[in-house]
N, C-alpha and C. Protein backbone atom coordinates (compact mmCIF):
# COMPACT_ATOMS: atom_id res chain seq x y z
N UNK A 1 202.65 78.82 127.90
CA UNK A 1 201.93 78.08 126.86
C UNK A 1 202.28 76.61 126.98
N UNK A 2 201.45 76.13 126.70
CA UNK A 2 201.33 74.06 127.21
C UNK A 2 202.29 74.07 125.94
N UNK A 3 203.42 73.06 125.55
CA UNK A 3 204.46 72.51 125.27
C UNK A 3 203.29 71.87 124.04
N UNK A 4 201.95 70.90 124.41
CA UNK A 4 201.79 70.21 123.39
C UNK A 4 200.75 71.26 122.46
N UNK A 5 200.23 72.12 122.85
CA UNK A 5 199.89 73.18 121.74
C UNK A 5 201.08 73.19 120.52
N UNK A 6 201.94 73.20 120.60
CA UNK A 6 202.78 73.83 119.61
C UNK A 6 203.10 72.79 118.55
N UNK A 7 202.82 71.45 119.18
CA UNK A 7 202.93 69.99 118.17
C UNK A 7 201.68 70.35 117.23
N UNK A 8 200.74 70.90 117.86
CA UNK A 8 199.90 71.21 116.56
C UNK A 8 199.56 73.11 115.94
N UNK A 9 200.16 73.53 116.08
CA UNK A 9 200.20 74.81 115.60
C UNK A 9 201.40 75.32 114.82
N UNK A 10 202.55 74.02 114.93
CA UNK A 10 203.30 74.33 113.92
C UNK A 10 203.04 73.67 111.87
N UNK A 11 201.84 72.81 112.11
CA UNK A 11 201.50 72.63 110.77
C UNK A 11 200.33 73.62 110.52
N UNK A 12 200.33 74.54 111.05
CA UNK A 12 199.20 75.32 111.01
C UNK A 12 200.02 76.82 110.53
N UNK A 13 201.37 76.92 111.07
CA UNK A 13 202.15 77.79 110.71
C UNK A 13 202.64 77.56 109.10
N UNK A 14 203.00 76.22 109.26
CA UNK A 14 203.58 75.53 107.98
C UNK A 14 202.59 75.90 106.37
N UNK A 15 201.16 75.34 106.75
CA UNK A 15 200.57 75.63 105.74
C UNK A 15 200.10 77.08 105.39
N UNK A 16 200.32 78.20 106.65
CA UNK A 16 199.88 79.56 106.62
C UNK A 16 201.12 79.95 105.38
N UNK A 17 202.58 79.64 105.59
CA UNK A 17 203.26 80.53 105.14
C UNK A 17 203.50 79.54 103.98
N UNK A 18 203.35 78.64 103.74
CA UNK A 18 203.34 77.94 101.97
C UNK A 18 202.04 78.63 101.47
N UNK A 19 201.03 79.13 101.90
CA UNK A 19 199.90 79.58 101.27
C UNK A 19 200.41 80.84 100.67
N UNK A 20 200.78 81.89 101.54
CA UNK A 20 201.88 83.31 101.46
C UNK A 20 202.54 83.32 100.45
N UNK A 21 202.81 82.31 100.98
CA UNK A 21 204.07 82.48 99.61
C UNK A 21 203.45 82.06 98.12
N UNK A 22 203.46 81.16 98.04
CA UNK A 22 202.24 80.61 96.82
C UNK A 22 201.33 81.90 96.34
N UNK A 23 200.75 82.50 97.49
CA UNK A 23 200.10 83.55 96.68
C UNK A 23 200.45 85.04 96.12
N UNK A 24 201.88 85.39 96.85
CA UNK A 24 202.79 86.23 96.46
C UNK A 24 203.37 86.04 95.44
N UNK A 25 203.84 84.40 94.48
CA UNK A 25 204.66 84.79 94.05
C UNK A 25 204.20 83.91 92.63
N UNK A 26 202.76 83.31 92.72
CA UNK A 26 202.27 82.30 91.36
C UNK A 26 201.25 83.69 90.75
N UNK A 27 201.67 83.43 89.40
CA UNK A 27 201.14 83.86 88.21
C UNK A 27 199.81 83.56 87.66
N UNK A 28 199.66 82.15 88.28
CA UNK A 28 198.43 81.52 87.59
C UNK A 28 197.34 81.83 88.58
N UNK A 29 196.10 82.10 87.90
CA UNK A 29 195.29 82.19 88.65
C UNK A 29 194.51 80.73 89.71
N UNK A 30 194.49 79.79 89.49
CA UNK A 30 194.60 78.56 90.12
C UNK A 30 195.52 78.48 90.97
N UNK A 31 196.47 78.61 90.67
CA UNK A 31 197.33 78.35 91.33
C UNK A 31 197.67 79.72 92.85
N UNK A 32 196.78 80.77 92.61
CA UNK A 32 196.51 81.85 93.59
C UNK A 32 195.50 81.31 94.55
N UNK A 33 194.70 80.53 94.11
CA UNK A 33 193.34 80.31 94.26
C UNK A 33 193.75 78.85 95.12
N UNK A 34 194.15 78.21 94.79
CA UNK A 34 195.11 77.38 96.11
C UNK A 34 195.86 77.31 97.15
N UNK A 35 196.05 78.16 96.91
CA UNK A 35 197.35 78.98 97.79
C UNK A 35 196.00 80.25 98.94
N UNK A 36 195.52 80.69 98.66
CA UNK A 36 194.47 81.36 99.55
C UNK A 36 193.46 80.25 100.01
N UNK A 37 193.34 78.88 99.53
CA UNK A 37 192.47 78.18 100.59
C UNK A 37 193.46 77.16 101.24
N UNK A 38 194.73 77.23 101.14
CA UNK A 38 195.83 76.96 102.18
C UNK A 38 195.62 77.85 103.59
N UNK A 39 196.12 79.11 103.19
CA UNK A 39 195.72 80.18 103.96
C UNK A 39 194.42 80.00 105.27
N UNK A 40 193.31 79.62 103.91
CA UNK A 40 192.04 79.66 105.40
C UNK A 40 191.92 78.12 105.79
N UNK A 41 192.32 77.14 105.22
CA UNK A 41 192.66 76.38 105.70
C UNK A 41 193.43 76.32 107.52
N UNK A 42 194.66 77.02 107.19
CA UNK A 42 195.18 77.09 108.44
C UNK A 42 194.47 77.56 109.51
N UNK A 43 193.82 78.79 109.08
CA UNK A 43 192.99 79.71 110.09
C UNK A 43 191.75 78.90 110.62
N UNK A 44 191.56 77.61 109.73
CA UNK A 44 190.73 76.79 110.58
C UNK A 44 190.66 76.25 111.16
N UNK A 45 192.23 75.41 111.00
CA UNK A 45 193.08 74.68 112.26
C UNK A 45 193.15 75.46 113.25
N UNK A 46 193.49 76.40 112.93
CA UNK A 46 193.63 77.52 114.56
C UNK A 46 192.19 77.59 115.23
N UNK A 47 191.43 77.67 114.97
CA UNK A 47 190.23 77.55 115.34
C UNK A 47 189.62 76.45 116.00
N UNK A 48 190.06 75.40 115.51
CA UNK A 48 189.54 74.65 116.26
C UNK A 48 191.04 73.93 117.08
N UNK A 49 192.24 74.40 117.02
CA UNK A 49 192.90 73.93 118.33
C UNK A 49 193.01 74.87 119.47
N UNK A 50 193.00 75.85 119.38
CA UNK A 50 192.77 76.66 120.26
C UNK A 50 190.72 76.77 121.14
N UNK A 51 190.42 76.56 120.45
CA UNK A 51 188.77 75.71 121.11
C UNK A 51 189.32 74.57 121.85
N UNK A 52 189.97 73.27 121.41
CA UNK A 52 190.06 72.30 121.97
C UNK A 52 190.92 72.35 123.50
N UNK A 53 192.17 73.51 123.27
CA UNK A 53 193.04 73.96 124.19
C UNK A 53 192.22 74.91 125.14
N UNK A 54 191.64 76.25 125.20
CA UNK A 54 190.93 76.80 125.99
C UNK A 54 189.73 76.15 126.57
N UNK A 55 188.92 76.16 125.62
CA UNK A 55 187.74 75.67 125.87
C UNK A 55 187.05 74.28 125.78
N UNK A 56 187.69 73.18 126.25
CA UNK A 56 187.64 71.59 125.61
C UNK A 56 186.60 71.22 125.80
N UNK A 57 185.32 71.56 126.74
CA UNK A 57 184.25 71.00 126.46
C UNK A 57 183.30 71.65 125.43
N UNK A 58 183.67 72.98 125.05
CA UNK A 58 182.57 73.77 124.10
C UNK A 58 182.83 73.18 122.53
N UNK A 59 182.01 73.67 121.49
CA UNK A 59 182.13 73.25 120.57
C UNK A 59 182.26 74.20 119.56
N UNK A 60 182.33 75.75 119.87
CA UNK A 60 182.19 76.88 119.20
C UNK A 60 182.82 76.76 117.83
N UNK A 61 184.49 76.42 118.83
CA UNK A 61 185.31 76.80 117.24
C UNK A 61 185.28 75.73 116.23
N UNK A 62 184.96 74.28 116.68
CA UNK A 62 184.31 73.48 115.38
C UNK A 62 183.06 73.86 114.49
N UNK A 63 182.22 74.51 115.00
CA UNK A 63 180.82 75.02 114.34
C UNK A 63 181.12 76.04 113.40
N UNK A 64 181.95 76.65 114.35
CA UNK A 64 183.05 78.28 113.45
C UNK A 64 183.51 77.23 112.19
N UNK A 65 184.30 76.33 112.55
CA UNK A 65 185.22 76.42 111.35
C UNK A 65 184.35 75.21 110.38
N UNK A 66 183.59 75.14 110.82
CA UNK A 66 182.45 74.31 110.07
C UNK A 66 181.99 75.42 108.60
N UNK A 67 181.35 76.45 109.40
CA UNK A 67 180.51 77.52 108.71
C UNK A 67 181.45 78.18 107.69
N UNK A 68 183.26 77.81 108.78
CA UNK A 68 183.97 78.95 107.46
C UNK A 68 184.73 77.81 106.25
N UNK A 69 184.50 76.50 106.55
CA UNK A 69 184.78 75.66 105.81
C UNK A 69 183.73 75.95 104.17
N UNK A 70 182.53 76.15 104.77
CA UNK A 70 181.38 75.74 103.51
C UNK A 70 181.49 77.34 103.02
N UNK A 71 181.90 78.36 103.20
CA UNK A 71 181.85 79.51 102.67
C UNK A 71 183.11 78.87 102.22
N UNK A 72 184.12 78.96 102.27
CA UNK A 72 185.31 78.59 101.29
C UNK A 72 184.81 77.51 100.20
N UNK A 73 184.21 77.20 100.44
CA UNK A 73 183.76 75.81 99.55
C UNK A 73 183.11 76.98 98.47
N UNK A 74 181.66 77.87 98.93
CA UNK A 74 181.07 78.46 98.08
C UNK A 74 182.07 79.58 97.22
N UNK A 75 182.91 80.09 98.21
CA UNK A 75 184.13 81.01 97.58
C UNK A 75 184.72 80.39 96.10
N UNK A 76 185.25 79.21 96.47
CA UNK A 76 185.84 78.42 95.46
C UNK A 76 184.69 78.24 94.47
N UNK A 77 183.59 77.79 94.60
CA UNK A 77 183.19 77.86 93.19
C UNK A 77 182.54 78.68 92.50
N UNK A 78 182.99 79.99 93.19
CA UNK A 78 182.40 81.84 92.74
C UNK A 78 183.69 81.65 91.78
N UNK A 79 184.78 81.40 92.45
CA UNK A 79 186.24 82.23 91.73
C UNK A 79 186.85 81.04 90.68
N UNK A 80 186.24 80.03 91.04
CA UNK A 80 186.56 78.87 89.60
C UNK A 80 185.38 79.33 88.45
N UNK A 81 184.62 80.11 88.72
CA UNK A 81 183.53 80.40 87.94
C UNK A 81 183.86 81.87 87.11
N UNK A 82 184.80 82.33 87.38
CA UNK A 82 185.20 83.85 87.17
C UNK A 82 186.66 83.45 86.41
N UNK A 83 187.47 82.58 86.97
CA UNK A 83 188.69 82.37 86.30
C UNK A 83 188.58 81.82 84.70
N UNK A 84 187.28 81.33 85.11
CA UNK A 84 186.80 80.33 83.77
C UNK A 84 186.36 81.36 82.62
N UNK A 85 185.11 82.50 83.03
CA UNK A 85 185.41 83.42 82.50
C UNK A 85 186.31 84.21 82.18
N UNK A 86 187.40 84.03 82.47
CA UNK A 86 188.53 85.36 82.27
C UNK A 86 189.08 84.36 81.12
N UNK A 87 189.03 83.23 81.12
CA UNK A 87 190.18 82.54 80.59
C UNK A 87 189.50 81.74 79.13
N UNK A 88 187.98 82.36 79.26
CA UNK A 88 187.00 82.10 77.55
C UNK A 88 187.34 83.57 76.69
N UNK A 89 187.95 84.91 78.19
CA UNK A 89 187.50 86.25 77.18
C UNK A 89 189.14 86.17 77.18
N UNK A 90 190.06 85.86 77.96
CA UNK A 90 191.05 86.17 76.93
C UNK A 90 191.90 85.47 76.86
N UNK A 91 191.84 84.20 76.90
CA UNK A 91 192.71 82.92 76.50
C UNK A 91 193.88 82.49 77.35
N UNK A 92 194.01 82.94 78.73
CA UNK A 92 195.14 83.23 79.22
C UNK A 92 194.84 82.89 80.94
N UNK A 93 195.31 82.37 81.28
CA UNK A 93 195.40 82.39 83.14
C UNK A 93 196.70 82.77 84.10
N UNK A 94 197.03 83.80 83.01
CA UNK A 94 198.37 84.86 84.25
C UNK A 94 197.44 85.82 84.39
N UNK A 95 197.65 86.03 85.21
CA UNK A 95 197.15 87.11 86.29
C UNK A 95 197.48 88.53 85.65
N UNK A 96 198.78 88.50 85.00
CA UNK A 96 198.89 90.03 84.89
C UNK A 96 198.42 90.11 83.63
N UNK A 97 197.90 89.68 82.64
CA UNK A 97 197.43 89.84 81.40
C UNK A 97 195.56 89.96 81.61
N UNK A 98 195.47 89.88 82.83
CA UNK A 98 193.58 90.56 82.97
C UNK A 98 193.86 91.62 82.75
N UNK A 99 194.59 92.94 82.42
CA UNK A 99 194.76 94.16 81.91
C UNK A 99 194.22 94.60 80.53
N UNK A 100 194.47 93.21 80.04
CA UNK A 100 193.80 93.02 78.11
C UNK A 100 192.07 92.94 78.19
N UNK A 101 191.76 92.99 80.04
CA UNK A 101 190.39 92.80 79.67
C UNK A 101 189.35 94.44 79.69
N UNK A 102 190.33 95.42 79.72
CA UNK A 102 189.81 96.82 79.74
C UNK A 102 189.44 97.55 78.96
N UNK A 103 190.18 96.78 77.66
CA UNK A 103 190.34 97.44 76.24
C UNK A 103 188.38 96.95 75.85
């Protein structure tokens, strides 16, 4: 493996496992919801350095991470749209108290 791949795949590691963690261990629903577009965040960096490293004249994995950029975009404002609801029906944005929404 080329030496300078790894100058950029270690902030790609960096933000994978602050996302992990963030989403393992926050309560708030925002604050989950940040922490998972950390996550695909990274997976987009990977995408397009590994395009630039294999394949440097194609343009695949920028188009890829183009397409998975604007679905995260639409993701985010499905689940800011749902948190918002959860948090008119029951006043609350911990995560473990959506249980009060069964009753």
């Amino acid at each position: 493996m080329d030496l300078s791949i790894l100058w950029y795949l270690i902030p790609s590691v960096i933000m994978f496992a602050c996302g992990v963690y963030g989403f393992v261990t926050r309560k708030n629903m925002i604050a989950i919801l940040i922490s998972l577009e950390l996550i695909l965040n990274s997976a987009d960096l990977n995408f397009v350095i590994f395009n630039r490293f294999l394949f440097p004249g194609s343009m695949e994995g920028m188009v890829f991470t183009l397409f998975a950029i604007a679905i995260a975009a639409a993701e985010t404002a499905i689940a800011i749209a749902i948190i918002i609801n959860i948090y008119r029906s029951i006043g609350e944005m911990n995560i473990r108290l959506t249980n009060k929404m069964k009753n």
